[in-house]
PDB file of N, CA and C in Angstrom:
ATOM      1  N   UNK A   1      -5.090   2.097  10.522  1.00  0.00           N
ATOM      2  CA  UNK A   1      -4.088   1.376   9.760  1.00  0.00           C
ATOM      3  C   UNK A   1      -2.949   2.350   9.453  1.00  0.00           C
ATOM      4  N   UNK A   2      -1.664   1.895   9.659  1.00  0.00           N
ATOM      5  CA  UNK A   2      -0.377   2.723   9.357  1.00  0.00           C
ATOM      6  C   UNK A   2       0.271   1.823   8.575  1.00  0.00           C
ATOM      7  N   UNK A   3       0.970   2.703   7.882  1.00  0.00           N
ATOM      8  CA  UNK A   3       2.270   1.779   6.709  1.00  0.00           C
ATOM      9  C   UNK A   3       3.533   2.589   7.089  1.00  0.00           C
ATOM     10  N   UNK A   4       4.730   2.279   6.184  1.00  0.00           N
ATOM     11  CA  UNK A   4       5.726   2.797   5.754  1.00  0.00           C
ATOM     12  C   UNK A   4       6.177   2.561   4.444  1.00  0.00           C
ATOM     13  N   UNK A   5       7.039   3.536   3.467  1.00  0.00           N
ATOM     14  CA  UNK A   5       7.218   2.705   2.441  1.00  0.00           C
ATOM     15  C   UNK A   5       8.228   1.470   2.121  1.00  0.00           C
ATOM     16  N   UNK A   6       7.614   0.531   1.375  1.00  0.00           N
ATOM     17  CA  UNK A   6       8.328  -0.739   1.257  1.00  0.00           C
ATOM     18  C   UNK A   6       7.483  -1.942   2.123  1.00  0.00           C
ATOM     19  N   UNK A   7       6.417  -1.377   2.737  1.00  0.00           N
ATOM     20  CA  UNK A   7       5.828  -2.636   3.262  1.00  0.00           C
ATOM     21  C   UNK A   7       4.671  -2.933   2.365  1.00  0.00           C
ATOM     22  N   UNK A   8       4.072  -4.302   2.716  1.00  0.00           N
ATOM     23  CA  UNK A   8       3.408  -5.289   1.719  1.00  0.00           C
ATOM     24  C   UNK A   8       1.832  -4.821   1.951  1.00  0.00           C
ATOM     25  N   UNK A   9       1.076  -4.625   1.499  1.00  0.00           N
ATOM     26  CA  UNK A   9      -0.493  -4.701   1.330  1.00  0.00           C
ATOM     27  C   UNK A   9      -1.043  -5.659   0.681  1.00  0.00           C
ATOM     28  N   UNK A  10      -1.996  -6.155   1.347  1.00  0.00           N
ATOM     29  CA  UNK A  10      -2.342  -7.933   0.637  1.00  0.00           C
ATOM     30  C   UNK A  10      -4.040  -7.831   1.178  1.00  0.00           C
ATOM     31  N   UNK A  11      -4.889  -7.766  -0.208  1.00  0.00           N
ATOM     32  CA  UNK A  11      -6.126  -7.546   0.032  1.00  0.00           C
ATOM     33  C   UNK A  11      -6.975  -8.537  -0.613  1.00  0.00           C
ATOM     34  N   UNK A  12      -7.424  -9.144   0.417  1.00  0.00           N
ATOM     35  CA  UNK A  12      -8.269 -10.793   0.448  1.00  0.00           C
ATOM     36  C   UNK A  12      -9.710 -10.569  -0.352  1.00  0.00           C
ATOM     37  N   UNK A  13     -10.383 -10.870  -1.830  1.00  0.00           N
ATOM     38  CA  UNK A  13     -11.290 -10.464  -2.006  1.00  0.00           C
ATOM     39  C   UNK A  13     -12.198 -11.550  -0.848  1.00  0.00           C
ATOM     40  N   UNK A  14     -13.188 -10.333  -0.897  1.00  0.00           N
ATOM     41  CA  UNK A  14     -14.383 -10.754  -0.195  1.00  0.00           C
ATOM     42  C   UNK A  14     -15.512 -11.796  -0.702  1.00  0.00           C
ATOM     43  N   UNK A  15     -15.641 -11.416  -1.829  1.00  0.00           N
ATOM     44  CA  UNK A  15     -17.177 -11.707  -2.757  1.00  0.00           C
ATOM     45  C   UNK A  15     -16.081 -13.033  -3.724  1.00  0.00           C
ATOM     46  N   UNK A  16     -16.749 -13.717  -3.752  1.00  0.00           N
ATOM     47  CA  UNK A  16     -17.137 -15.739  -4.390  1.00  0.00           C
ATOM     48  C   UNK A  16     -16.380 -14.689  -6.063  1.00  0.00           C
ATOM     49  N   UNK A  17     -14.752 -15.868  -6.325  1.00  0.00           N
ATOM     50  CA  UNK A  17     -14.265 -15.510  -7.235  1.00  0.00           C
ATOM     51  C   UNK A  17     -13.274 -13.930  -6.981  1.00  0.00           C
ATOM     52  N   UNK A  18     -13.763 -12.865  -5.903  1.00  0.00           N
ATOM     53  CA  UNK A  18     -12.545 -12.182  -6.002  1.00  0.00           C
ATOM     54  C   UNK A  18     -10.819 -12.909  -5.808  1.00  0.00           C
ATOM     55  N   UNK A  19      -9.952 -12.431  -6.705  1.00  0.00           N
ATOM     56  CA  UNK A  19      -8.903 -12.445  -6.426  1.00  0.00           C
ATOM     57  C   UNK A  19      -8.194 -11.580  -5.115  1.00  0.00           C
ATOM     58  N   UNK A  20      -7.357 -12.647  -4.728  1.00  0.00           N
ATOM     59  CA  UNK A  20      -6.179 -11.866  -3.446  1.00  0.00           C
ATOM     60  C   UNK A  20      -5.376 -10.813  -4.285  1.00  0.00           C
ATOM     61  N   UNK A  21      -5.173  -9.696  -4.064  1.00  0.00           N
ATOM     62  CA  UNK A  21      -3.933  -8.968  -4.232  1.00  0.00           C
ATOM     63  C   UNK A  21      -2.880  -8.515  -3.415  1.00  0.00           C
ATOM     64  N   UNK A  22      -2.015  -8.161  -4.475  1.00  0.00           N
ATOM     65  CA  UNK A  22      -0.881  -7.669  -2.788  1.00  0.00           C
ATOM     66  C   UNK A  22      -0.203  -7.129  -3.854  1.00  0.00           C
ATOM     67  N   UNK A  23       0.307  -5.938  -3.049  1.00  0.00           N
ATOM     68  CA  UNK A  23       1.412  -5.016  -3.621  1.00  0.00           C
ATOM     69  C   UNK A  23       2.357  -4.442  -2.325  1.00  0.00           C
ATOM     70  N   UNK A  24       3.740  -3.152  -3.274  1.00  0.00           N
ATOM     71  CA  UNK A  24       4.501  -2.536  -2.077  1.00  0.00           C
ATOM     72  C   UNK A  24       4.025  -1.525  -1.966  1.00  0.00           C
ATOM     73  N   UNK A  25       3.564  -0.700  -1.035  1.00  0.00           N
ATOM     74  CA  UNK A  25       3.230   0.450  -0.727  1.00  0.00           C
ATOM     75  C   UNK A  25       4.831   1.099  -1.305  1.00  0.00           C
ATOM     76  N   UNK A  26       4.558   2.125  -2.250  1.00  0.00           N
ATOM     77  CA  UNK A  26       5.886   3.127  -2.418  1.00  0.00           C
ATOM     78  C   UNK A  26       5.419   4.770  -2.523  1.00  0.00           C
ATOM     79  N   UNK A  27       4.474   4.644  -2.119  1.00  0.00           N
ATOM     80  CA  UNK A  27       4.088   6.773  -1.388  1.00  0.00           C
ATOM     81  C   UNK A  27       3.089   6.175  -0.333  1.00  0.00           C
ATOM     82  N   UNK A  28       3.471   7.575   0.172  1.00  0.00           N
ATOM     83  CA  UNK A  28       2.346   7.635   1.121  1.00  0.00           C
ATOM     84  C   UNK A  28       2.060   8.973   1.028  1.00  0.00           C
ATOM     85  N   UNK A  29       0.969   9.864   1.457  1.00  0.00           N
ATOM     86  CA  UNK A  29      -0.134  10.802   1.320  1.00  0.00           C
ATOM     87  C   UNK A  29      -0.023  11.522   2.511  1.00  0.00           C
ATOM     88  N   UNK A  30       0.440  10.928   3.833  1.00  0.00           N
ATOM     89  CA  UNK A  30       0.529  11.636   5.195  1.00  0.00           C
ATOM     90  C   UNK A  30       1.581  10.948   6.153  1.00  0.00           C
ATOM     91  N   UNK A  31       2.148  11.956   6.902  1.00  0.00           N
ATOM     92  CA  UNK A  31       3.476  11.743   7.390  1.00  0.00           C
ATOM     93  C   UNK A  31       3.396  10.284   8.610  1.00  0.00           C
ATOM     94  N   UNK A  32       1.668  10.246   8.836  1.00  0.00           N
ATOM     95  CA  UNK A  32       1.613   9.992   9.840  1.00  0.00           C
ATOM     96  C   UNK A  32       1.612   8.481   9.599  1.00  0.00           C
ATOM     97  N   UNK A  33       1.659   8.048   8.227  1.00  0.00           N
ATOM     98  CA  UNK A  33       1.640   6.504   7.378  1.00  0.00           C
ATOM     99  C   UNK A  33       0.241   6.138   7.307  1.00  0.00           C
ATOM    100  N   UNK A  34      -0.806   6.927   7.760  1.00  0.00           N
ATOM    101  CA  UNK A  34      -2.856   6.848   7.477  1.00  0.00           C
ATOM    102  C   UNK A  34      -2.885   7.028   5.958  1.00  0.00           C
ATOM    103  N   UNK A  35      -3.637   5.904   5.467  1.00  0.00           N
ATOM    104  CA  UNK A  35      -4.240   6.017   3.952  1.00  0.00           C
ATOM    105  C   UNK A  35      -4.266   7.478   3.634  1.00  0.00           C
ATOM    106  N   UNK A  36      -4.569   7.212   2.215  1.00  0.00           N
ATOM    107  CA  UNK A  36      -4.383   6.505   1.242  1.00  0.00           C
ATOM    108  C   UNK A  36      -3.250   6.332   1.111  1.00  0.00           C
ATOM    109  N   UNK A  37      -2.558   4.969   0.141  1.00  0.00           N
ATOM    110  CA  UNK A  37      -0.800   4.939   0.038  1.00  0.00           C
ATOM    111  C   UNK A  37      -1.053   5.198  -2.078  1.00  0.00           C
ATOM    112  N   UNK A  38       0.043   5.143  -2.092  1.00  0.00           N
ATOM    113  CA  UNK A  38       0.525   4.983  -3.471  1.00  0.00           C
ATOM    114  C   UNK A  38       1.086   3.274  -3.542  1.00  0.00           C
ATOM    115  N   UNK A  39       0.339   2.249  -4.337  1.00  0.00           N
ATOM    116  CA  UNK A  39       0.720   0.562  -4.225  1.00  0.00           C
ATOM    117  C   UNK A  39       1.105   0.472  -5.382  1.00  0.00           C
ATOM    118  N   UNK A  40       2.346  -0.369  -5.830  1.00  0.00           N
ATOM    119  CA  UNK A  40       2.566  -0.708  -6.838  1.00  0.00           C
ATOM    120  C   UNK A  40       2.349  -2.371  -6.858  1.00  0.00           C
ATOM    121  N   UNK A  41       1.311  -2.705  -7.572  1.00  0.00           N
ATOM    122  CA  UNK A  41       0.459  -3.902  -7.532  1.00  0.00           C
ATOM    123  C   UNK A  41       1.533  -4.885  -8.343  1.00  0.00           C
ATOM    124  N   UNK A  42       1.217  -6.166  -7.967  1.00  0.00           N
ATOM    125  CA  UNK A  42       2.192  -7.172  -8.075  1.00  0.00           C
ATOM    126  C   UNK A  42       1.396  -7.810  -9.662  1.00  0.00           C
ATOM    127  N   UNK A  43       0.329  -8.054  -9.694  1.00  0.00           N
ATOM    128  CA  UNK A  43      -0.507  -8.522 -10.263  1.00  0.00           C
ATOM    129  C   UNK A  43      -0.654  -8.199 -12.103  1.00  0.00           C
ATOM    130  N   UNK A  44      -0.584  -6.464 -12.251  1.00  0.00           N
ATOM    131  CA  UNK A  44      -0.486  -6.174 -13.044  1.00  0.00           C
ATOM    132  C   UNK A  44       0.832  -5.025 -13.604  1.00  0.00           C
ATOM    133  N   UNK A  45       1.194  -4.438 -12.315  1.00  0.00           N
ATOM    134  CA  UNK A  45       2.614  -3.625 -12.570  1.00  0.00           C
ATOM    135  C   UNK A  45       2.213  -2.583 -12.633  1.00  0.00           C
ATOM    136  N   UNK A  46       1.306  -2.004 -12.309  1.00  0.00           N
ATOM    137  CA  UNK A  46       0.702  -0.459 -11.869  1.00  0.00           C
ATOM    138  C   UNK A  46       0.699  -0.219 -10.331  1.00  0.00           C
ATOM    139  N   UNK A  47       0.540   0.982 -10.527  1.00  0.00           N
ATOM    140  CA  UNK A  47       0.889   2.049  -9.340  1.00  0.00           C
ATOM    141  C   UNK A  47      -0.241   2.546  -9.270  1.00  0.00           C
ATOM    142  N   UNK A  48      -1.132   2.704  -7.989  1.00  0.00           N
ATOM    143  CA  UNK A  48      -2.526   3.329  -8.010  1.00  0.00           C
ATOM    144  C   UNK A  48      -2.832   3.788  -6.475  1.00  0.00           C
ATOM    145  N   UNK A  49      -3.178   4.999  -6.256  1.00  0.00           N
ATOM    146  CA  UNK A  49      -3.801   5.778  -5.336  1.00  0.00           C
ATOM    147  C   UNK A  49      -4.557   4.245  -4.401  1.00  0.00           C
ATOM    148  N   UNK A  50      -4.067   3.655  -3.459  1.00  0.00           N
ATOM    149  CA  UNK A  50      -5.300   2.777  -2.859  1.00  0.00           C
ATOM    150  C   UNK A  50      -6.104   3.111  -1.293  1.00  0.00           C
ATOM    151  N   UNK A  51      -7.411   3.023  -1.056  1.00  0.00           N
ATOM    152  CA  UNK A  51      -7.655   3.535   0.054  1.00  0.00           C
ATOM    153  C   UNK A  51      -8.092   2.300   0.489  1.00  0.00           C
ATOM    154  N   UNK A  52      -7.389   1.653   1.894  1.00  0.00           N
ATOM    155  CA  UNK A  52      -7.719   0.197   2.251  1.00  0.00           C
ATOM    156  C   UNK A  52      -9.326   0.083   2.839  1.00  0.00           C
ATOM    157  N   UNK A  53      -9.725  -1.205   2.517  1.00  0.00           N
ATOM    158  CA  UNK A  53     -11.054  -0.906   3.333  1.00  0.00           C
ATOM    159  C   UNK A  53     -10.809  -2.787   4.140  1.00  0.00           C
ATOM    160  N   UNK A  54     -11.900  -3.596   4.958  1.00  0.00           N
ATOM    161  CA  UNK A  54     -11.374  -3.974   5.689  1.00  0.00           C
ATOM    162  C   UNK A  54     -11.152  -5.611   5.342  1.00  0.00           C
ATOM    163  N   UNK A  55     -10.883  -5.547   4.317  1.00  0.00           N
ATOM    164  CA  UNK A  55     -10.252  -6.566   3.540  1.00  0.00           C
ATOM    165  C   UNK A  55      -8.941  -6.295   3.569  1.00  0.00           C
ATOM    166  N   UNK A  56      -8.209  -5.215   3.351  1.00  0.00           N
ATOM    167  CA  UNK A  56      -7.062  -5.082   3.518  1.00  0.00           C
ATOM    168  C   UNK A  56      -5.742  -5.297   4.965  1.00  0.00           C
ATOM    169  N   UNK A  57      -4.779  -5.930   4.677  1.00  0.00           N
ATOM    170  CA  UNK A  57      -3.818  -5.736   6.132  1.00  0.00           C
ATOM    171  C   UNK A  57      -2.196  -5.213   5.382  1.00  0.00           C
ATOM    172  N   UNK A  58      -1.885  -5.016   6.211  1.00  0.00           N
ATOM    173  CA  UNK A  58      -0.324  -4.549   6.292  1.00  0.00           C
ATOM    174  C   UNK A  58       0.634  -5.466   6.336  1.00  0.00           C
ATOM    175  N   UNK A  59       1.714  -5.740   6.030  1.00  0.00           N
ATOM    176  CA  UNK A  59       2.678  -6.695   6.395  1.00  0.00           C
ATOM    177  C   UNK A  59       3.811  -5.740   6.896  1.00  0.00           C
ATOM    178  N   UNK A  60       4.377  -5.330   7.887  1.00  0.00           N
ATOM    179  CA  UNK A  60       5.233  -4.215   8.416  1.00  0.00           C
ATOM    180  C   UNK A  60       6.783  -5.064   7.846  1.00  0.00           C
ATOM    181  N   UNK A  61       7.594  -4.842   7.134  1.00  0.00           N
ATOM    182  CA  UNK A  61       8.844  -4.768   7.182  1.00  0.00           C
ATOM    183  C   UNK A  61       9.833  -4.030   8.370  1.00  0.00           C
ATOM    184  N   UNK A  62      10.980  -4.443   9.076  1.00  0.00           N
ATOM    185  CA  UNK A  62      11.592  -3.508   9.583  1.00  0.00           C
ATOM    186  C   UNK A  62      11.809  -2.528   9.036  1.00  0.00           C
ATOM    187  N   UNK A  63      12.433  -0.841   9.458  1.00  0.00           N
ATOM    188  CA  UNK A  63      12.515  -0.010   8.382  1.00  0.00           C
ATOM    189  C   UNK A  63      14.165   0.434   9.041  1.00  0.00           C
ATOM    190  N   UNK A  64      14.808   0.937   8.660  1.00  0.00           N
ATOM    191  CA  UNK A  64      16.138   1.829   9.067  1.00  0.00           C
ATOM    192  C   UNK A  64      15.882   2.227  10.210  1.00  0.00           C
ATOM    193  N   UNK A  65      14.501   3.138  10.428  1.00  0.00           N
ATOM    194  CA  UNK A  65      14.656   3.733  11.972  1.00  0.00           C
ATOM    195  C   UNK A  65      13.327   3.199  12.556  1.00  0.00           C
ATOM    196  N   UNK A  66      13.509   1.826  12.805  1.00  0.00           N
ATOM    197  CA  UNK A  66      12.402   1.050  13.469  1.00  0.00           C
ATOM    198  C   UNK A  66      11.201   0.787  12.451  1.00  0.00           C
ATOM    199  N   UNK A  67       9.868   1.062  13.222  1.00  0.00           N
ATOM    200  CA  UNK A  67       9.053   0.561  12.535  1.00  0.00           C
ATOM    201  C   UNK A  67       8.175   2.297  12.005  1.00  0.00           C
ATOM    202  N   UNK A  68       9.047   3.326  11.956  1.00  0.00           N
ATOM    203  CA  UNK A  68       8.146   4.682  11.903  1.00  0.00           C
ATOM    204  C   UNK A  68       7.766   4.884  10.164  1.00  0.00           C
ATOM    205  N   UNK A  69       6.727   5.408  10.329  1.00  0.00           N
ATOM    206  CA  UNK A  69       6.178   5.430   8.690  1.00  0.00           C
ATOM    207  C   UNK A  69       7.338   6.497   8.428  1.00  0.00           C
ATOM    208  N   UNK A  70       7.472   6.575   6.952  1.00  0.00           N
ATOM    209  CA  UNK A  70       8.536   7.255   5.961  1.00  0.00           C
ATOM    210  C   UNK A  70       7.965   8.030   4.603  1.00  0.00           C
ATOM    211  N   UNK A  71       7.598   9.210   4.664  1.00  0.00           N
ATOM    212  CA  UNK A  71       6.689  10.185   4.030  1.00  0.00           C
ATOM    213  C   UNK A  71       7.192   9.829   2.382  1.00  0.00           C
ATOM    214  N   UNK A  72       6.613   9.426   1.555  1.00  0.00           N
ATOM    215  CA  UNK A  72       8.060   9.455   0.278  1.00  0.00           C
ATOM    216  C   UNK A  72       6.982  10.283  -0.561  1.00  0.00           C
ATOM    217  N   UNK A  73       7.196  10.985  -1.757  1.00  0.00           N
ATOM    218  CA  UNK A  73       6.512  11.726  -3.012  1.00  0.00           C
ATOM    219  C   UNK A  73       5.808  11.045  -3.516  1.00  0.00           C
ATOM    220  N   UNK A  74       4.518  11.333  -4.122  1.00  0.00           N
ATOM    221  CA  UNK A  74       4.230  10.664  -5.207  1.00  0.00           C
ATOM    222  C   UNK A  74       4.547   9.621  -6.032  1.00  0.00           C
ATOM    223  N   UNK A  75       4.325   8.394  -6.063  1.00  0.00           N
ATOM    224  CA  UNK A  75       5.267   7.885  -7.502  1.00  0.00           C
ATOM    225  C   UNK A  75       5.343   8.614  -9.082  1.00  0.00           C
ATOM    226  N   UNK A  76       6.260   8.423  -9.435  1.00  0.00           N
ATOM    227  CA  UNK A  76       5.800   9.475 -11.144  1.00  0.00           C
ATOM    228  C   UNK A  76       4.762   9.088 -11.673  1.00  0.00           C
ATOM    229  N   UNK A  77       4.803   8.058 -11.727  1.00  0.00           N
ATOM    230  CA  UNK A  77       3.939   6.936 -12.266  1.00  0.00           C
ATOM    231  C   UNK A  77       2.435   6.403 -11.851  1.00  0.00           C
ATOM    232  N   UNK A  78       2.099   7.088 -11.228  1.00  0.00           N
ATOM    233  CA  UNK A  78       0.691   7.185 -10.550  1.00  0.00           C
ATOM    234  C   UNK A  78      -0.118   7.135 -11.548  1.00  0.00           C
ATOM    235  N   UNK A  79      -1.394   5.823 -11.034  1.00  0.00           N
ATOM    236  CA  UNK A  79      -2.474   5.997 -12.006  1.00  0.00           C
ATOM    237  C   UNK A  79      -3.375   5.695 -11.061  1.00  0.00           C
ATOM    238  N   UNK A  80      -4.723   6.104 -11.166  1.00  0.00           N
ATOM    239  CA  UNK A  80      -5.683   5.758 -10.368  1.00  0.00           C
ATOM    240  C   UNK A  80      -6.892   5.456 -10.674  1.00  0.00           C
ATOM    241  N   UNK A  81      -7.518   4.473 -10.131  1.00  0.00           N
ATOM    242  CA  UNK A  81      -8.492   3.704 -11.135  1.00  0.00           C
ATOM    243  C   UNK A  81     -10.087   4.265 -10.882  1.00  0.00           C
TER     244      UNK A  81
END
């Protein structure tokens, strides 16, 4: 799985009663756009370290220079659960 920042993560619970989530990926951890990202979740308005597992997909946005992942810092605001 690859990202860039600004694209969508949308993670389907599995188990009877999980909720769907989805957030924007705004860090990423490796240049190469491979987990973990930094998500700022739609749901509650936090920012958290997420490592996808296979519930998770990508929604690719175009980016400025195609579709190449985009290394960004940390968010300040990082919390991790």
């Amino acid at each position: 799985m690859k990202a860039a920042v600004g694209d969508r993560i949308i993670v389907q619970g599995t188990r009877p009663g999980a909720a769907r989530r989805d957030g924007e990926i705004v860090g990423l951890h490796h240049p190469d756009g491979s987990p973990p990202y930094d998500v700022h979740w739609s749901d509650d308005d936090r920012v958290t370290e997420y490592f996808p597992g296979p519930d998770a997909r990508i929604h690719h946005f175009q980016h400025e220079h195609g579709n190449a992942p985009v290394a960004a810092p940390p968010h300040p605001h990082l919390f991790t659960d």
